[in-house]
C-alpha atoms as a PDB file:
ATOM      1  CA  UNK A   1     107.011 144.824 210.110  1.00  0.00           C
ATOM      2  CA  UNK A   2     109.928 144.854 207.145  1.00  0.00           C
ATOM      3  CA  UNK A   3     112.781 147.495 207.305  1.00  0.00           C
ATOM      4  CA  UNK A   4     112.495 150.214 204.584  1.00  0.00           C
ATOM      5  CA  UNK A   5     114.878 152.443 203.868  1.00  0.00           C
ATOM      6  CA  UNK A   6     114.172 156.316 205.010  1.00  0.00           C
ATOM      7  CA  UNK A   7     116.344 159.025 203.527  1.00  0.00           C
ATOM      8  CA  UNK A   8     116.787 162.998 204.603  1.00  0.00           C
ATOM      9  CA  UNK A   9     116.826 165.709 201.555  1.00  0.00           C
ATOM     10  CA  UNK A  10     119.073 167.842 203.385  1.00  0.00           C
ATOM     11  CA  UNK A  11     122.229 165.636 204.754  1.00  0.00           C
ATOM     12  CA  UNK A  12     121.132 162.569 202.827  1.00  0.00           C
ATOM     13  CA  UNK A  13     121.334 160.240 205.551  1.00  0.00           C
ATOM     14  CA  UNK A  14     119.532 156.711 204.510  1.00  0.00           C
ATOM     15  CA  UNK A  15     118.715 154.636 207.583  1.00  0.00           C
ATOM     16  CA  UNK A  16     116.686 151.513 207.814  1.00  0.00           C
ATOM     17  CA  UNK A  17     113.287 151.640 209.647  1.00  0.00           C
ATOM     18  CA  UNK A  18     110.271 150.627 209.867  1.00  0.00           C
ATOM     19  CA  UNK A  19     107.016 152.682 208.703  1.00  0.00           C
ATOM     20  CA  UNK A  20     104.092 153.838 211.110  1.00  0.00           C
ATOM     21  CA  UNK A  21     100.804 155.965 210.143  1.00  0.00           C
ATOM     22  CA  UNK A  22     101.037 157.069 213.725  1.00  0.00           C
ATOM     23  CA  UNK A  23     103.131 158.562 215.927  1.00  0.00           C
ATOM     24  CA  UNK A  24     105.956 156.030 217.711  1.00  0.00           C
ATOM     25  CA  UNK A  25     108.803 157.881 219.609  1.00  0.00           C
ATOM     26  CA  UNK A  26     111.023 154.649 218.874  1.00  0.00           C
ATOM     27  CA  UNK A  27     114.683 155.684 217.221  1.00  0.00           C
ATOM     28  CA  UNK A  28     114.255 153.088 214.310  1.00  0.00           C
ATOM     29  CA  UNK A  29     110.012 153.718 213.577  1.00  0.00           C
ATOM     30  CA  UNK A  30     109.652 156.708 210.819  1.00  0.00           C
ATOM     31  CA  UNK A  31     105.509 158.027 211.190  1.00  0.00           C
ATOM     32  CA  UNK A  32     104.725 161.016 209.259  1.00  0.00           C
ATOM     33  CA  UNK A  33     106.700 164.414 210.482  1.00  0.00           C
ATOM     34  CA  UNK A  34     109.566 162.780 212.148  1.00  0.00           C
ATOM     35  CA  UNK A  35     112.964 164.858 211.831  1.00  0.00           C
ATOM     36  CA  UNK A  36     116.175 163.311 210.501  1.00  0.00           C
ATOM     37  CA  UNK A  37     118.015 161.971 213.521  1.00  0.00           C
ATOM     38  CA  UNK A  38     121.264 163.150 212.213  1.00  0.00           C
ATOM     39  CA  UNK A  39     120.655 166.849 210.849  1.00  0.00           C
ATOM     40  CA  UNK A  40     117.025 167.247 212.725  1.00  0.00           C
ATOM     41  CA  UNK A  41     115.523 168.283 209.137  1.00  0.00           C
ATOM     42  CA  UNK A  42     112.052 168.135 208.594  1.00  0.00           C
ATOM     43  CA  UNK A  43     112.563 166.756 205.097  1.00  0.00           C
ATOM     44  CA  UNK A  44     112.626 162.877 206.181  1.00  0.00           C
ATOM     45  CA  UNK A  45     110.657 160.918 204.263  1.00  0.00           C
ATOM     46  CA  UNK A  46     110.181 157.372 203.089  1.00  0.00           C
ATOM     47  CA  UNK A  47     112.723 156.144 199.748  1.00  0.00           C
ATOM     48  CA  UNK A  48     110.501 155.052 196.852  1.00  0.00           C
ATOM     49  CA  UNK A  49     111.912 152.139 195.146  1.00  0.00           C
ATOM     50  CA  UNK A  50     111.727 152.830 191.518  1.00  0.00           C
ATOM     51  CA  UNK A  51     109.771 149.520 189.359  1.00  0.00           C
ATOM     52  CA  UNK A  52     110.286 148.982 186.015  1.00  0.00           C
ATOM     53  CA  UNK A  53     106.378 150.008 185.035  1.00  0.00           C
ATOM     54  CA  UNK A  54     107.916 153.551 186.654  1.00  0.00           C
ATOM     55  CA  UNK A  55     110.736 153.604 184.545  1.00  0.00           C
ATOM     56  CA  UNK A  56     108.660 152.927 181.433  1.00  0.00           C
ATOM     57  CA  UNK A  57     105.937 155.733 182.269  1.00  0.00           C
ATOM     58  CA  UNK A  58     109.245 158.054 182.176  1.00  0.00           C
ATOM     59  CA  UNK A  59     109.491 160.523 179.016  1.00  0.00           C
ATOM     60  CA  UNK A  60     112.537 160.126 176.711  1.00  0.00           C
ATOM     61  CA  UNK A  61     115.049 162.776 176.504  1.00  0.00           C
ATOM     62  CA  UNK A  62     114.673 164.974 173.694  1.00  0.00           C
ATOM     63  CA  UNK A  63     117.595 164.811 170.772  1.00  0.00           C
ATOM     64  CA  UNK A  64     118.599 168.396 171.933  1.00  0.00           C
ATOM     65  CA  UNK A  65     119.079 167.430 175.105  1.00  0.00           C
ATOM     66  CA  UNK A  66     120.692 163.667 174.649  1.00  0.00           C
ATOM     67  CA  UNK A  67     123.802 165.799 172.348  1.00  0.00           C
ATOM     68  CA  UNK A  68     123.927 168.470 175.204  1.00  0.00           C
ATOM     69  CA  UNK A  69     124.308 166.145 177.991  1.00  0.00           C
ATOM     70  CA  UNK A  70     127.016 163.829 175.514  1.00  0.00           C
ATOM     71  CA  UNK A  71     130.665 164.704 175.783  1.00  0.00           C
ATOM     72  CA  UNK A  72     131.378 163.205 172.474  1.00  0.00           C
ATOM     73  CA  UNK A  73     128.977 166.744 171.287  1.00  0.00           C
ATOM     74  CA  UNK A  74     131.301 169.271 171.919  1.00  0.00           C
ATOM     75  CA  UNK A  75     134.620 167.275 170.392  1.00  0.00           C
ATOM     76  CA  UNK A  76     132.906 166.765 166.963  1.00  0.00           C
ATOM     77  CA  UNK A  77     131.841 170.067 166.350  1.00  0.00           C
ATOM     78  CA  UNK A  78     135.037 171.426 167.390  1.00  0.00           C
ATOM     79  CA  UNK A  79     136.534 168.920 164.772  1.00  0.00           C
ATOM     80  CA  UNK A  80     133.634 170.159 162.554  1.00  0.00           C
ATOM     81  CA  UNK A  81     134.344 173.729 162.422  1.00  0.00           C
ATOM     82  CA  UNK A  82     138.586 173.403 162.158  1.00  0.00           C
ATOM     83  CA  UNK A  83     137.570 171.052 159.198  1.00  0.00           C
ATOM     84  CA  UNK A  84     135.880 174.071 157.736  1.00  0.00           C
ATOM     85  CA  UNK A  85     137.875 177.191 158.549  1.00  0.00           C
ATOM     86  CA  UNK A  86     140.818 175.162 157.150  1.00  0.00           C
ATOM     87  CA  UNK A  87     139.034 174.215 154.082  1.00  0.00           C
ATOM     88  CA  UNK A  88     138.135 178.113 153.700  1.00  0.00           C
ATOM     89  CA  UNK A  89     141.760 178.925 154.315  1.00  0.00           C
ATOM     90  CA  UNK A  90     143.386 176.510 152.050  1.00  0.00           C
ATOM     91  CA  UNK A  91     141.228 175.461 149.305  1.00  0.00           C
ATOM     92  CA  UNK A  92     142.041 177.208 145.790  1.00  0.00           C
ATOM     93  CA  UNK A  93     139.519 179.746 144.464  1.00  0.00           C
ATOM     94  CA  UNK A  94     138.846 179.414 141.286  1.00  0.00           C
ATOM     95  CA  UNK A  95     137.672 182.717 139.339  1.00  0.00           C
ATOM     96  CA  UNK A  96     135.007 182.794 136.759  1.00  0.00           C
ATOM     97  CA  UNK A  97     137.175 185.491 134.895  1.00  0.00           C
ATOM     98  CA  UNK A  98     140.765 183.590 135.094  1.00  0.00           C
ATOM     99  CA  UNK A  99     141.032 183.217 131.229  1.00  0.00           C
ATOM    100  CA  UNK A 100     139.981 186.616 130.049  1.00  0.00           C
ATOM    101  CA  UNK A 101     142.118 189.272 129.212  1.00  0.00           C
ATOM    102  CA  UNK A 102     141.661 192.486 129.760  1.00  0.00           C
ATOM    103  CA  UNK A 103     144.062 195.987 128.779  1.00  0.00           C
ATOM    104  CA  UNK A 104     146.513 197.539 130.916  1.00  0.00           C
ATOM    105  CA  UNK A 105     148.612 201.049 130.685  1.00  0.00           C
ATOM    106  CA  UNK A 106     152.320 201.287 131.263  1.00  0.00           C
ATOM    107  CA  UNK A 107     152.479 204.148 133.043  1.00  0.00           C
ATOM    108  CA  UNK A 108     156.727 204.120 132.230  1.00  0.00           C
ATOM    109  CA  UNK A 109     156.447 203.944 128.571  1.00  0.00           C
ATOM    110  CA  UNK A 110     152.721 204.594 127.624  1.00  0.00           C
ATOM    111  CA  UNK A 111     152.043 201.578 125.839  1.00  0.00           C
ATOM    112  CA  UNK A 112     148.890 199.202 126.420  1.00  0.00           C
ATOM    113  CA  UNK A 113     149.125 195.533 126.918  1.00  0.00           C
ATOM    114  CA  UNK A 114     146.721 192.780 127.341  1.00  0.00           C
ATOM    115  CA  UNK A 115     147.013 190.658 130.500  1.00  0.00           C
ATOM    116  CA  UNK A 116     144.648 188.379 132.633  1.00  0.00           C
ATOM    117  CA  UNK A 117     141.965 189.775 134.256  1.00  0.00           C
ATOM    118  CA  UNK A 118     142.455 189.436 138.048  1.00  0.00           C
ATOM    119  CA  UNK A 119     146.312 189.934 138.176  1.00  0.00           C
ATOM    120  CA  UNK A 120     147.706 192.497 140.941  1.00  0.00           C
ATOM    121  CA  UNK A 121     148.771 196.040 139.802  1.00  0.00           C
ATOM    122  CA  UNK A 122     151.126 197.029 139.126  1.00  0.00           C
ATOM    123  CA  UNK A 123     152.021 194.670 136.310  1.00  0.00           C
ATOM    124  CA  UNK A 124     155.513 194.096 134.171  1.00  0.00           C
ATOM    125  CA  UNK A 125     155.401 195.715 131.009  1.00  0.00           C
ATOM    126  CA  UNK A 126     156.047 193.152 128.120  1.00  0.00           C
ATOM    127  CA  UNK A 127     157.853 195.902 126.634  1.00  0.00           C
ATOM    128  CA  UNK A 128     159.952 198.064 128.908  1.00  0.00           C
ATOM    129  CA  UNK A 129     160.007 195.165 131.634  1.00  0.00           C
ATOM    130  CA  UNK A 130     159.436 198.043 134.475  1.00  0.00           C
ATOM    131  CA  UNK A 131     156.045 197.603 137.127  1.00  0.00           C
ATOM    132  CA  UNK A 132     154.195 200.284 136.139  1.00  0.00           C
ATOM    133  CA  UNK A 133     151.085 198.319 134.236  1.00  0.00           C
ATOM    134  CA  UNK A 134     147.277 199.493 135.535  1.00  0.00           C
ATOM    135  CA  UNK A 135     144.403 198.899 133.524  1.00  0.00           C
ATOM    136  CA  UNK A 136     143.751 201.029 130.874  1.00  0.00           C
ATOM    137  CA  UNK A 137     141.160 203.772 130.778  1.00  0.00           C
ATOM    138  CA  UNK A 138     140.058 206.527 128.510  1.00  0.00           C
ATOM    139  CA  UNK A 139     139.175 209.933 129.081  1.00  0.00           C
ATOM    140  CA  UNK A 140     136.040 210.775 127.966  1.00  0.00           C
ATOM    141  CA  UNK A 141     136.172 214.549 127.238  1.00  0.00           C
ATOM    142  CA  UNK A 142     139.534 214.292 124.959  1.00  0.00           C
ATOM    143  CA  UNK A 143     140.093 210.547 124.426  1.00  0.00           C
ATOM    144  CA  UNK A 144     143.412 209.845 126.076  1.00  0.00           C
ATOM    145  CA  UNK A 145     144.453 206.604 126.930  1.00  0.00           C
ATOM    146  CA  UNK A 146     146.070 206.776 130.192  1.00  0.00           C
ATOM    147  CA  UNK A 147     146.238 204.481 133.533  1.00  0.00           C
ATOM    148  CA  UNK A 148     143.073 204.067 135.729  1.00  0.00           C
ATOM    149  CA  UNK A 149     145.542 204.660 138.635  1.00  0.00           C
ATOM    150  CA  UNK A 150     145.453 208.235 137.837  1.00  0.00           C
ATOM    151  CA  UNK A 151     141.881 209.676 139.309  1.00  0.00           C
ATOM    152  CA  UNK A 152     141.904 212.797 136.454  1.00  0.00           C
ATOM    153  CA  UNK A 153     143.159 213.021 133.151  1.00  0.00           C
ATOM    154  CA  UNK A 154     146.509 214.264 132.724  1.00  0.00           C
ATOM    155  CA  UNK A 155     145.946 216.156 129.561  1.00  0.00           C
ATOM    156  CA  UNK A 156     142.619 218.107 130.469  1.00  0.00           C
ATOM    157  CA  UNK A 157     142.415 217.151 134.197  1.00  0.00           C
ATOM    158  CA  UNK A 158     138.506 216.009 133.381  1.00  0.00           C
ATOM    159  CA  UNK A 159     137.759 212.724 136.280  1.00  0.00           C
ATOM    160  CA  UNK A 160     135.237 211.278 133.836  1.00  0.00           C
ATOM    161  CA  UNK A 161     137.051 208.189 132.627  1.00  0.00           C
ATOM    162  CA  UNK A 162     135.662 204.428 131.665  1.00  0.00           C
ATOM    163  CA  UNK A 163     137.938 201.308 130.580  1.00  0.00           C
ATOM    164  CA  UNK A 164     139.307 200.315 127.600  1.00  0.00           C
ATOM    165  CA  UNK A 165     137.672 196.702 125.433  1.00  0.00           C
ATOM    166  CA  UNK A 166     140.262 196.201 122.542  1.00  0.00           C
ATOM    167  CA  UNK A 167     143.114 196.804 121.153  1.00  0.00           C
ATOM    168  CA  UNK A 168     141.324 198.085 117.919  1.00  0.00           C
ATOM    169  CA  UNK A 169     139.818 200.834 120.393  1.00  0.00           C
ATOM    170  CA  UNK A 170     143.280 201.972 121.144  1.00  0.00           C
ATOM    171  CA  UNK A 171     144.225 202.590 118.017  1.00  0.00           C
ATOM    172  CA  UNK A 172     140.709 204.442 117.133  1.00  0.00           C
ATOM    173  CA  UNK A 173     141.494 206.318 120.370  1.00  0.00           C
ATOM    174  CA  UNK A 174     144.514 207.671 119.743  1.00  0.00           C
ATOM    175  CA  UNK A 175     143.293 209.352 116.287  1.00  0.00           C
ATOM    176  CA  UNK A 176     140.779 210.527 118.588  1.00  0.00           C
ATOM    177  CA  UNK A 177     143.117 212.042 120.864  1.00  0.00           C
ATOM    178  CA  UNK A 178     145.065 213.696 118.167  1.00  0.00           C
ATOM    179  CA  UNK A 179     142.030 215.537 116.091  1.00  0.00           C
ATOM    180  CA  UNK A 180     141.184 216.909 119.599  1.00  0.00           C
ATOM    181  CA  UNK A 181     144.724 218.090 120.037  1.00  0.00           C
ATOM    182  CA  UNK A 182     144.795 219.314 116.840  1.00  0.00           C
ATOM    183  CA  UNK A 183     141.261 221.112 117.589  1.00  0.00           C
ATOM    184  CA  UNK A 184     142.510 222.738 120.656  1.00  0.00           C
ATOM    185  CA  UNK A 185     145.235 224.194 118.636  1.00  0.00           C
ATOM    186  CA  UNK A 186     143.626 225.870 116.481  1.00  0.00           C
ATOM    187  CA  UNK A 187     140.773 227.445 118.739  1.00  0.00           C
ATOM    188  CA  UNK A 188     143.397 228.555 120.815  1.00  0.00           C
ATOM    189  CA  UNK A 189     145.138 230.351 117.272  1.00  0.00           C
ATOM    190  CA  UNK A 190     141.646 231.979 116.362  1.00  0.00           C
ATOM    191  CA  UNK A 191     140.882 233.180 120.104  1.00  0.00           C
ATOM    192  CA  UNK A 192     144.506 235.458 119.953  1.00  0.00           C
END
Protein backbone atom coordinates (compact mmCIF):
# COMPACT_ATOMS: atom_id res chain seq x y z
CA UNK A 1 0.00 0.00 0.00
CA UNK A 2 1.37 3.82 -0.90
CA UNK A 3 1.99 6.35 1.99
CA UNK A 4 -0.60 9.22 2.09
CA UNK A 5 -0.32 11.96 3.98
CA UNK A 6 -2.86 12.22 7.19
CA UNK A 7 -3.24 15.59 8.87
CA UNK A 8 -4.99 16.60 12.49
CA UNK A 9 -7.41 19.88 12.48
CA UNK A 10 -6.49 20.66 15.87
CA UNK A 11 -2.41 20.61 16.22
CA UNK A 12 -1.94 20.19 12.48
CA UNK A 13 0.35 17.43 12.63
CA UNK A 14 0.81 15.79 8.91
CA UNK A 15 2.28 12.30 9.12
CA UNK A 16 2.67 9.76 6.41
CA UNK A 17 0.54 6.55 6.55
CA UNK A 18 -1.07 4.28 4.99
CA UNK A 19 -5.07 4.06 4.63
CA UNK A 20 -7.31 1.10 6.01
CA UNK A 21 -11.32 0.75 5.82
CA UNK A 22 -10.82 -1.29 8.94
CA UNK A 23 -9.53 -1.11 12.06
CA UNK A 24 -5.40 -1.78 12.33
CA UNK A 25 -3.84 -0.81 15.76
CA UNK A 26 -0.44 -0.27 13.75
CA UNK A 27 1.25 3.42 14.63
CA UNK A 28 1.68 4.28 10.83
CA UNK A 29 -2.10 2.64 9.42
CA UNK A 30 -4.91 5.59 9.66
CA UNK A 31 -8.72 3.47 9.47
CA UNK A 32 -11.62 5.58 10.09
CA UNK A 33 -11.83 7.13 13.90
CA UNK A 34 -8.23 6.93 14.74
CA UNK A 35 -7.00 9.90 17.11
CA UNK A 36 -4.02 12.09 16.23
CA UNK A 37 -1.00 10.43 17.80
CA UNK A 38 0.38 13.69 18.87
CA UNK A 39 -2.66 15.76 20.40
CA UNK A 40 -5.12 12.49 20.68
CA UNK A 41 -7.85 14.63 18.65
CA UNK A 42 -10.53 12.99 17.07
CA UNK A 43 -10.28 15.29 14.06
CA UNK A 44 -7.62 13.03 12.04
CA UNK A 45 -8.46 12.54 8.81
CA UNK A 46 -7.02 11.75 5.42
CA UNK A 47 -5.29 15.15 3.27
CA UNK A 48 -7.10 15.56 -0.05
CA UNK A 49 -4.77 16.47 -2.71
CA UNK A 50 -6.31 19.26 -4.58
CA UNK A 51 -6.40 18.43 -8.91
CA UNK A 52 -6.61 20.94 -11.23
CA UNK A 53 -10.44 19.83 -12.41
CA UNK A 54 -10.95 20.90 -8.39
CA UNK A 55 -9.43 24.06 -8.77
CA UNK A 56 -11.45 24.87 -11.89
CA UNK A 57 -14.95 23.80 -10.28
CA UNK A 58 -13.86 26.65 -7.62
CA UNK A 59 -16.02 30.03 -7.81
CA UNK A 60 -14.11 33.29 -8.55
CA UNK A 61 -13.86 35.89 -5.99
CA UNK A 62 -16.22 38.57 -6.35
CA UNK A 63 -14.72 42.29 -7.35
CA UNK A 64 -15.79 43.40 -3.77
CA UNK A 65 -13.98 41.00 -2.29
CA UNK A 66 -10.64 40.80 -4.69
CA UNK A 67 -10.20 45.06 -3.63
CA UNK A 68 -10.92 44.10 0.09
CA UNK A 69 -8.48 41.39 0.34
CA UNK A 70 -5.73 43.84 -1.97
CA UNK A 71 -3.43 46.06 0.01
CA UNK A 72 -2.90 48.28 -2.90
CA UNK A 73 -7.15 49.15 -1.95
CA UNK A 74 -6.74 50.99 0.99
CA UNK A 75 -3.46 53.21 -0.30
CA UNK A 76 -5.39 54.53 -3.38
CA UNK A 77 -8.33 55.64 -1.80
CA UNK A 78 -6.44 57.23 0.86
CA UNK A 79 -4.54 59.02 -2.07
CA UNK A 80 -8.07 59.45 -3.55
CA UNK A 81 -9.70 61.33 -0.89
CA UNK A 82 -6.38 63.81 0.10
CA UNK A 83 -6.55 64.47 -3.75
CA UNK A 84 -10.03 65.74 -3.11
CA UNK A 85 -10.17 67.49 0.25
CA UNK A 86 -7.12 69.40 -1.10
CA UNK A 87 -8.74 70.24 -4.28
CA UNK A 88 -11.85 71.51 -2.08
CA UNK A 89 -9.43 73.45 0.06
CA UNK A 90 -7.38 75.08 -2.53
CA UNK A 91 -9.14 75.44 -5.71
CA UNK A 92 -10.53 79.12 -6.44
CA UNK A 93 -14.31 79.63 -6.32
CA UNK A 94 -15.49 81.42 -8.78
CA UNK A 95 -18.88 83.44 -8.07
CA UNK A 96 -21.64 83.83 -10.52
CA UNK A 97 -22.13 87.46 -9.09
CA UNK A 98 -18.23 88.62 -9.13
CA UNK A 99 -18.87 91.43 -11.75
CA UNK A 100 -22.01 93.00 -10.45
CA UNK A 101 -22.21 95.86 -8.41
CA UNK A 102 -24.33 96.44 -5.96
CA UNK A 103 -24.87 99.88 -3.33
CA UNK A 104 -23.37 100.32 -0.09
CA UNK A 105 -23.94 103.05 2.92
CA UNK A 106 -21.13 104.83 4.66
CA UNK A 107 -22.23 104.74 7.85
CA UNK A 108 -19.23 107.74 8.71
CA UNK A 109 -20.34 110.16 6.18
CA UNK A 110 -23.80 108.98 4.82
CA UNK A 111 -23.00 108.72 1.35
CA UNK A 112 -23.80 105.58 -0.98
CA UNK A 113 -21.29 103.93 -3.17
CA UNK A 114 -21.35 101.19 -5.62
CA UNK A 115 -19.00 98.25 -5.02
CA UNK A 116 -18.84 94.47 -6.05
CA UNK A 117 -21.25 92.31 -4.92
CA UNK A 118 -19.64 89.70 -2.60
CA UNK A 119 -16.99 92.00 -0.91
CA UNK A 120 -16.71 91.78 3.09
CA UNK A 121 -18.34 94.59 5.21
CA UNK A 122 -17.34 96.80 6.25
CA UNK A 123 -16.02 98.44 3.11
CA UNK A 124 -13.63 101.76 2.49
CA UNK A 125 -15.55 104.61 1.59
CA UNK A 126 -14.32 106.08 -1.82
CA UNK A 127 -15.01 109.25 -0.24
CA UNK A 128 -14.10 109.64 3.40
CA UNK A 129 -11.58 106.57 3.11
CA UNK A 130 -12.95 105.30 6.74
CA UNK A 131 -14.52 101.28 7.00
CA UNK A 132 -17.78 101.98 7.65
CA UNK A 133 -19.48 100.82 4.05
CA UNK A 134 -22.69 98.17 4.45
CA UNK A 135 -25.06 97.76 1.83
CA UNK A 136 -27.55 100.13 1.44
CA UNK A 137 -31.16 99.79 2.46
CA UNK A 138 -34.26 101.87 2.60
CA UNK A 139 -36.80 102.27 5.06
CA UNK A 140 -39.97 101.62 3.93
CA UNK A 141 -42.33 103.68 6.16
CA UNK A 142 -40.26 107.15 5.64
CA UNK A 143 -37.75 106.41 2.85
CA UNK A 144 -34.38 106.83 4.49
CA UNK A 145 -31.42 105.55 3.09
CA UNK A 146 -29.41 104.17 5.80
CA UNK A 147 -27.00 100.96 6.35
CA UNK A 148 -28.54 97.40 6.42
CA UNK A 149 -26.24 96.93 9.48
CA UNK A 150 -28.66 98.84 11.46
CA UNK A 151 -31.81 96.30 12.23
CA UNK A 152 -34.44 99.59 12.63
CA UNK A 153 -34.53 102.78 11.11
CA UNK A 154 -32.86 105.48 12.81
CA UNK A 155 -35.28 108.19 11.95
CA UNK A 156 -38.70 106.39 12.81
CA UNK A 157 -37.27 103.20 14.43
CA UNK A 158 -39.76 101.12 11.83
CA UNK A 159 -37.56 97.32 11.11
CA UNK A 160 -39.27 97.10 7.73
CA UNK A 161 -36.39 97.81 5.39
CA UNK A 162 -35.46 96.26 1.68
CA UNK A 163 -32.18 97.14 -0.45
CA UNK A 164 -31.37 99.70 -2.59
CA UNK A 165 -31.04 98.94 -7.03
CA UNK A 166 -29.58 102.32 -8.36
CA UNK A 167 -28.17 105.18 -7.88
CA UNK A 168 -31.17 107.00 -9.61
CA UNK A 169 -33.26 105.41 -6.61
CA UNK A 170 -31.13 107.28 -4.20
CA UNK A 171 -31.64 110.33 -5.44
CA UNK A 172 -35.64 109.68 -5.84
CA UNK A 173 -35.28 108.51 -2.22
CA UNK A 174 -33.98 111.21 -0.68
CA UNK A 175 -36.85 113.67 -2.08
CA UNK A 176 -38.82 111.02 -0.62
CA UNK A 177 -37.34 111.29 2.64
CA UNK A 178 -37.60 115.00 2.74
CA UNK A 179 -41.55 115.48 1.73
CA UNK A 180 -42.05 112.99 4.63
CA UNK A 181 -39.96 115.15 6.90
CA UNK A 182 -41.52 117.98 5.76
CA UNK A 183 -45.05 116.12 6.34
CA UNK A 184 -44.24 115.23 9.83
CA UNK A 185 -43.61 118.81 10.47
CA UNK A 186 -46.41 120.11 9.76
CA UNK A 187 -48.88 117.46 11.36
CA UNK A 188 -47.00 117.88 14.31
CA UNK A 189 -47.73 122.13 13.90
CA UNK A 190 -51.58 121.43 13.33
CA UNK A 191 -51.85 118.75 16.29
CA UNK A 192 -50.52 121.80 18.98
Amino acid sequence: MALRDVGCEDCGALLPMEISSIKFEKPNVWYPGKHCPMCGSEKFYPVVAITETDKRREQPKSLKRRLLLNPWTGIVALVVTVAVVLGIIFLPKRRGDAGEKVLFFCEANGEVFLDSKGSTPPLKCPECGERAGYRAAVCTRCSLVYSYNQKECPYCKSPSRRPLKTMQEVAELKKAHDEYRKQELEDNEFEE
